[in-house]
Protein backbone atom coordinates (compact mmCIF):
# COMPACT_ATOMS: atom_id res chain seq x y z
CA UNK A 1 113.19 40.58 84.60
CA UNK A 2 109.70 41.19 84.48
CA UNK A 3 108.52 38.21 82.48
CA UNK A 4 107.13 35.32 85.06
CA UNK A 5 107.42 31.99 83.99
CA UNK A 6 103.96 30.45 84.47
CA UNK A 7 103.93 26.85 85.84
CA UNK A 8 100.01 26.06 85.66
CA UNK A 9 100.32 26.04 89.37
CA UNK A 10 97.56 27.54 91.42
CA UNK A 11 96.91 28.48 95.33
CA UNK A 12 93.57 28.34 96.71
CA UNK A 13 92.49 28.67 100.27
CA UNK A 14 89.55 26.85 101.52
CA UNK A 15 88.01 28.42 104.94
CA UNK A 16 85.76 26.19 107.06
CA UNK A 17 83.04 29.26 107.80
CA UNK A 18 83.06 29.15 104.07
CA UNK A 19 82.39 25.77 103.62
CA UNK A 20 79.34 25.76 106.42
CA UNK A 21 78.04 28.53 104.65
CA UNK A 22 77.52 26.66 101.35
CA UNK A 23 76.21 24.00 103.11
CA UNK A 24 73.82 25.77 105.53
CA UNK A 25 72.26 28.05 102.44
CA UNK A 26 70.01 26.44 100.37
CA UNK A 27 70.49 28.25 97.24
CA UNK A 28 73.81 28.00 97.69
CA UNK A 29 73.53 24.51 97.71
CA UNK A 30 71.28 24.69 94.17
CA UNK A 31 74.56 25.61 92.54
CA UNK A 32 76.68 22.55 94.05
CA UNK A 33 77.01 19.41 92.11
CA UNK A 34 76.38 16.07 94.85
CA UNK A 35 79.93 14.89 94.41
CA UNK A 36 80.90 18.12 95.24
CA UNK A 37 78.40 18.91 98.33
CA UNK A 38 79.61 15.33 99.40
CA UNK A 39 83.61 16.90 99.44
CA UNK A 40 82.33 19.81 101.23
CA UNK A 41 80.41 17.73 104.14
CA UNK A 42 83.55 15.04 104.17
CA UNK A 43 86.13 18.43 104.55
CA UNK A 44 83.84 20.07 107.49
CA UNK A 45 83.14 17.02 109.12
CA UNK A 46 86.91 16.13 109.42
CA UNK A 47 87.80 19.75 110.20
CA UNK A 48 85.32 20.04 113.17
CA UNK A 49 86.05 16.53 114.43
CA UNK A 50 90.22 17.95 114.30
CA UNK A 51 88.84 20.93 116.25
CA UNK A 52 89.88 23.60 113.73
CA UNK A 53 87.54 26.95 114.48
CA UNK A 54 85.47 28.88 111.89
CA UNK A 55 88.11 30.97 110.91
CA UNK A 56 90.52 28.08 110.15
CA UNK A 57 91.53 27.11 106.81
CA UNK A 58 93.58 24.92 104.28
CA UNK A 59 95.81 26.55 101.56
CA UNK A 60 95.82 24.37 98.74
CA UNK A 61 98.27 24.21 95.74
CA UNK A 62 96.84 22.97 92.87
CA UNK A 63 99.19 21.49 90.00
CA UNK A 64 98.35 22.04 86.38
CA UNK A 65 94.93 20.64 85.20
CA UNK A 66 93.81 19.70 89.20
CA UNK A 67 90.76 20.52 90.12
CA UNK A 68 89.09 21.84 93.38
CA UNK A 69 87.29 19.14 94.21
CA UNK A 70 90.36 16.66 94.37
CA UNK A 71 92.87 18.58 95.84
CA UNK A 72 89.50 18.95 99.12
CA UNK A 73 89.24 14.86 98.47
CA UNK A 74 92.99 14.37 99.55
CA UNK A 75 93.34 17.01 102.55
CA UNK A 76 90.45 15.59 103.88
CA UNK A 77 92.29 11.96 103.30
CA UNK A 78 94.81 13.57 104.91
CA UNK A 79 92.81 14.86 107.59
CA UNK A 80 91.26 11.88 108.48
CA UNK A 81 94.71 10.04 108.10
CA UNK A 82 96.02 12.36 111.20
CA UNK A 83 92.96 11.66 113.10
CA UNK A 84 93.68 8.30 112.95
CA UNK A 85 97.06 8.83 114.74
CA UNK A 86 99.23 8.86 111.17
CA UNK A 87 100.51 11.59 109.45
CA UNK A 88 101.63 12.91 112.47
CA UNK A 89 104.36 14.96 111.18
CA UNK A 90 101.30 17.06 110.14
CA UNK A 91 100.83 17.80 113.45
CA UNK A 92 101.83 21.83 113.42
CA UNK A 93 100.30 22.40 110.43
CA UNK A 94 96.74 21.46 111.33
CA UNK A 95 96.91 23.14 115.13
């Protein structure tokens, strides 16, 4: 069995340190689009104000033909949604 049947599925883990770095370095900024810069600063904004540390991070899982950028748009929905008191059966996962 060692064929593996590819679903189109991917995994990507987004780590707030990572995310203030692209926004603290201005050439790394250059090669940002503005919708995108404007997922990064809505992601680390809701990730401080949730009190996650440097080191924390988000594992997405990205179905076929998602992008980057939207699967950041809806933790950070989700995010915020928590904040908000909802969602709470979140609550593990983001502490």
């Amino acid at each position: 069995m060692d064929d593996v049947l590819d679903t189109g599925y991917r995994e990507a883990t987004v780590f707030v340190k990572d995310v203030s770095k692209i926004l603290a370095d201005p050439d790394l900024r250059k090669k940002v689009t503005p919708d995108r810069m404007q997922v990064l600063t809505d992601f680390k904004s809701a990730a401080m104000e949730m009190g996650m540390e440097p080191d924390g991070f988000v594992r997405l899982t990205l179905a076929p033909g998602a992008n980057m950028a939207d699967g950041m748009r809806e933790v950070t929905r989700v995010m915020k949604a928590y904040l908000r008191g909802e969602c709470t059966e979140f609550v593990e996962d983001f502490q």
